[in-house]
Protein backbone atom coordinates (compact mmCIF):
# COMPACT_ATOMS: atom_id res chain seq x y z
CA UNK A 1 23.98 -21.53 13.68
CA UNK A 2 22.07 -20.49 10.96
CA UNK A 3 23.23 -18.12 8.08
CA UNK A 4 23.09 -14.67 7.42
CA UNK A 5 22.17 -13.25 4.24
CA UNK A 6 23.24 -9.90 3.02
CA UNK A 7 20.98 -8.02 0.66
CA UNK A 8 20.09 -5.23 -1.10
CA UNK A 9 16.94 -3.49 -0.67
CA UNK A 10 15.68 -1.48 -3.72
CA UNK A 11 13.66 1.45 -4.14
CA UNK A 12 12.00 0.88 -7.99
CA UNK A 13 10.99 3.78 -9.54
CA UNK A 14 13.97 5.74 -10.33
CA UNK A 15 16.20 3.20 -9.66
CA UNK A 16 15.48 0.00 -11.44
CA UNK A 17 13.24 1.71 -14.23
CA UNK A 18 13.29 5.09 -15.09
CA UNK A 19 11.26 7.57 -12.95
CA UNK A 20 7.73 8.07 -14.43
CA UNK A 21 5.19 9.35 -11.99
CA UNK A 22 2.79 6.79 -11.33
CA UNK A 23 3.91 4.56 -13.42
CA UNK A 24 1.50 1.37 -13.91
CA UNK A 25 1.83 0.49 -17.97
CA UNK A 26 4.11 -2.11 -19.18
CA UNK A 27 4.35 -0.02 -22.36
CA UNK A 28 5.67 3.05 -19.93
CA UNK A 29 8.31 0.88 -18.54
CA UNK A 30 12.22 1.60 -18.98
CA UNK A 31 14.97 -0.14 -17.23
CA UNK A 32 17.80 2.53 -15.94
CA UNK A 33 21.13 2.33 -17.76
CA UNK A 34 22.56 -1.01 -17.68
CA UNK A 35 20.46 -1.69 -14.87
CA UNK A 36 20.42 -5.41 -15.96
CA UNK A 37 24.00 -5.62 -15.84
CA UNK A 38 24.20 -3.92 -12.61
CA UNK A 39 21.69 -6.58 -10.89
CA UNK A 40 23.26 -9.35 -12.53
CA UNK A 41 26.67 -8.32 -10.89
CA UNK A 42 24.81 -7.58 -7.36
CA UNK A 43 23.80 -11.14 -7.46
CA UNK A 44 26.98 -12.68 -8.54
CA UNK A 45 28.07 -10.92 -5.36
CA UNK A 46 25.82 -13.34 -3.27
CA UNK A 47 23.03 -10.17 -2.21
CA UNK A 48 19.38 -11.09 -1.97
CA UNK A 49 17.83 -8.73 -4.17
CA UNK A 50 14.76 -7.35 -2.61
CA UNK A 51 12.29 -4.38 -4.18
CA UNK A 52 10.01 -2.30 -1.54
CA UNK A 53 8.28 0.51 -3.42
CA UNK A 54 5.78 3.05 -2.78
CA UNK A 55 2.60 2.55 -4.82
CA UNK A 56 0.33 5.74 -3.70
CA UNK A 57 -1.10 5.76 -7.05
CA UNK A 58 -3.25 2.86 -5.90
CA UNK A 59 -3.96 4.66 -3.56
CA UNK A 60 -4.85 7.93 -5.03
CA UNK A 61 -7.29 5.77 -7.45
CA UNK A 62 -4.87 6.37 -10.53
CA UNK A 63 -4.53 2.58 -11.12
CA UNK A 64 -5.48 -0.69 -9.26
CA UNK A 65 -3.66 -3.25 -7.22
CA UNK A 66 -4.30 -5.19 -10.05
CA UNK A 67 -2.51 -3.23 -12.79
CA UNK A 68 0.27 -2.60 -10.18
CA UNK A 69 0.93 -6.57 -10.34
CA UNK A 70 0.63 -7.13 -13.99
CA UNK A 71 3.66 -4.59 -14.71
CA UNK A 72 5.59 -5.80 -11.81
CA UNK A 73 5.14 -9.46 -12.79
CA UNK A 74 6.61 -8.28 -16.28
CA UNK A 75 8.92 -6.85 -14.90
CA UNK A 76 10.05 -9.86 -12.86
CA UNK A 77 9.83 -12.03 -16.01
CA UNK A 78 12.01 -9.60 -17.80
CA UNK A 79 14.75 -9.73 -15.43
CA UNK A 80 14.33 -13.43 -14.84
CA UNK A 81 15.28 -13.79 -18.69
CA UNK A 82 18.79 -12.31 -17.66
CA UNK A 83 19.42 -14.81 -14.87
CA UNK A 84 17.99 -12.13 -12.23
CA UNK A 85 16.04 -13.33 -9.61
CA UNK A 86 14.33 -10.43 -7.50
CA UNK A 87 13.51 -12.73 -3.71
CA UNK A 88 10.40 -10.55 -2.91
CA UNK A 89 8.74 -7.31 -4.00
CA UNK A 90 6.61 -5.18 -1.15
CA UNK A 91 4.54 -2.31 -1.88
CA UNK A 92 2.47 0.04 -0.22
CA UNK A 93 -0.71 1.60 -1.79
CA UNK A 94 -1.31 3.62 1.14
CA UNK A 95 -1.44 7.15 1.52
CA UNK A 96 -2.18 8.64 4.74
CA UNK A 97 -3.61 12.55 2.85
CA UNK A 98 -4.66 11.73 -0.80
CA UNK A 99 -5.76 7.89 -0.55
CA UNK A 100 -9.37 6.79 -0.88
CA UNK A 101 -11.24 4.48 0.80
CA UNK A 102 -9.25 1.82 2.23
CA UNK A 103 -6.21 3.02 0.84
CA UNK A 104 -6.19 6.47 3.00
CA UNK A 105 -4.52 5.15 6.22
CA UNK A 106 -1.70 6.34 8.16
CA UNK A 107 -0.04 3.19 7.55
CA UNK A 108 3.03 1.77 8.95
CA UNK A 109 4.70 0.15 4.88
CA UNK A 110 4.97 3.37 3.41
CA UNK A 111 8.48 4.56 3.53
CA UNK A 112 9.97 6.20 5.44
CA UNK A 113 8.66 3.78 7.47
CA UNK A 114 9.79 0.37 7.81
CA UNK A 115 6.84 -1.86 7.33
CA UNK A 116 8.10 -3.33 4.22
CA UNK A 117 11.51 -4.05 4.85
CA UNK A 118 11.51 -5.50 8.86
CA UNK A 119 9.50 -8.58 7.49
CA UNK A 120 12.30 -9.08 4.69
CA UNK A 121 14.67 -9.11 7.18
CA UNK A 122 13.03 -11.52 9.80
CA UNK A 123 11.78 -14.00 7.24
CA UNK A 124 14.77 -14.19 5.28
CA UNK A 125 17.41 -13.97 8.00
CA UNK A 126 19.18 -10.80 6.81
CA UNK A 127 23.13 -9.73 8.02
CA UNK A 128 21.72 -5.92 7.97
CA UNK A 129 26.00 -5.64 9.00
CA UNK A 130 26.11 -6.33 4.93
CA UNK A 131 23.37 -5.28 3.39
CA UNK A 132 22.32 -2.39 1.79
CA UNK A 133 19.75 -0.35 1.01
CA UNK A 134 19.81 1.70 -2.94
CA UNK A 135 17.35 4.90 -3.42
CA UNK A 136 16.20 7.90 -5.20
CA UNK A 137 14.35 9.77 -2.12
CA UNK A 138 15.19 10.59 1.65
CA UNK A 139 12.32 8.79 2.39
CA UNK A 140 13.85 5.66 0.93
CA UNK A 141 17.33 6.65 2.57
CA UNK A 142 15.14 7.45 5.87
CA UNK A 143 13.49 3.54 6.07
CA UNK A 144 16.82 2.22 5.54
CA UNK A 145 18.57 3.97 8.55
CA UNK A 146 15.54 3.24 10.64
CA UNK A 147 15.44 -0.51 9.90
CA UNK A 148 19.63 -0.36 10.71
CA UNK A 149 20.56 -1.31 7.35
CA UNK A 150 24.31 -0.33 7.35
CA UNK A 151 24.67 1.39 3.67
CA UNK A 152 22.63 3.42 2.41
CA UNK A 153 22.95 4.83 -1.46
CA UNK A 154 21.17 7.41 -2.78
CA UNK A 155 21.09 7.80 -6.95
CA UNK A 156 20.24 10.31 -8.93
CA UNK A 157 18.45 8.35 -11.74
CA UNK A 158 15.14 9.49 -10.08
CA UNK A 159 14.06 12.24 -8.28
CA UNK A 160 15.78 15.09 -7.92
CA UNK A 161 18.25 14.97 -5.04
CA UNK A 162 18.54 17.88 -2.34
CA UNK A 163 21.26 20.29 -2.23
CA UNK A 164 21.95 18.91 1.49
CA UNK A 165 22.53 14.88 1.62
CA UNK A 166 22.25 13.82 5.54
CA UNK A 167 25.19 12.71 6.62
CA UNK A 168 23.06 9.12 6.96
CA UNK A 169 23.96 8.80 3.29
CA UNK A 170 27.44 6.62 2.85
CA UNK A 171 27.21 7.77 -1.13
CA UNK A 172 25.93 8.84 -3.82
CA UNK A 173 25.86 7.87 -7.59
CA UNK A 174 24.75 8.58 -10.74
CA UNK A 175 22.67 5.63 -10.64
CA UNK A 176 22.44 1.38 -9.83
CA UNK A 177 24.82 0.79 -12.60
CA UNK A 178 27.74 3.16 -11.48
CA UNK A 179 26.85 1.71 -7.77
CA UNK A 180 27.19 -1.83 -8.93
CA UNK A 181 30.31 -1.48 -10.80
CA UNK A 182 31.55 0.43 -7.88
CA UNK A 183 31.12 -2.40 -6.03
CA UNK A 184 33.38 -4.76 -8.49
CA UNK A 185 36.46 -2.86 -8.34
C-alpha cells in the first residue's frame, strides 16, 4: 500500500509574507510574524508544505511571469536557509475580467477553484483526512472545501476578514504563527 501524505496548502500573500497588493519586488517582500518559525514547526510535524497563490497581476499586465518567479525563487531560497523546504508552488496569472491577452481566461487554477491544488494532491499522494488548507480570503477557504481538504484556517494577517465566517471555516487566527503553535500544544 502506498503512503499517504498529509499537507498543508498555503495561500502566500497575507499569509507567508505580508499582504502587499501585487506584490512582485524582492525589496517589497516581508515574511509574517515568525512565519519562519511557524513553517519550521509545520514541517517537523511531517506536513508537505505546498504554496498555491493567485497571481492576477500577471495577468492584469502589472508584472511578468518572469518577475513573479524571480521573487518566489528568493523566497524559496530564503526559507531553504532555515531548513524549510516548500514541495511545490502553483500560481495562476489568470483573470477571467481584467486579464489581457492570454492571461484573460475563465480559467479553472484560480481559486476558488481547484486547479492548483487537485494536481498536488494526485501527484504527491495526499491524506486530504490530514491535511490542511491555511488562508487569508474565502476564496482560498472556498478551493479548500471544494478539493475536500478537511481543515480549513482562515488568518487575519491579510485581507480583511468578513464579519460572517462560513461555518466551512474550522478556525480562525491571528495569523500562520499563532496557527502553528496552536498546533504544538
Amino acid at each position: 500500500m502506498i503512503k499517504k501524505n498529509k499537507a498543508i496548502f498555503l495561500d502566500r500573500d497575507g499569509v507567508i509574507n505580508k499582504e502587499v497588493n501585487y506584490l512582485h519586488k524582492i525589496e517589497d517582500f516581508e515574511f509574517t510574524h515568525q512565519c519562519i518559525e511557524a513553517l519550521v514547526s509545520l514541517q517537523a510535524q511531517g506536513y508537505l508544505l505546498f504554496i498555491i497563490t493567485n497571481q492576477a497581476g500577471i495577468g492584469r499586465g502589472y508584472y511578468t511571469e518572469k518577475d513573479f518567479h524571480v521573487l518566489n525563487n528568493w523566497m524559496l531560497s530564503e526559507l531553504h536557509k532555515h531548513g524549510i523546504t516548500i514541495t511545490e508552488v502553483q500560481f495562476c496569472p489568470h483573470h477571467a475580467k481584467h486579464g489581457l491577452g492570454e492571461y484573460k481566461i475563465d480559467c479553472d487554477c484560480r481559486k476558488p477553484k481547484t486547479g492548483m491544488i487537485n494536481p498536488l494532491i494526485e501527484k504527491y499522494n495526499i491524506d486530504l483526512k490530514n491535511s490542511i488548507l491555511i488562508g487569508d480570503k474565502l476564496s482560498d477557504i472556498y478551493a479548500g472545501d471544494t478539493a475536500n481538504i478537511n481543515t480549513l484556517i482562515l488568518v487575519k494577517s491579510g485581507h480583511e476578514l468578513p464579519e460572517k465566517i462560513p461555518d466551512i471555516v474550522d478556525a480562525v487566527y491571528e495569523d500562520l504563527a499563532s496557527f502553528s503553535f496552536m498546533q504544538c500544544s
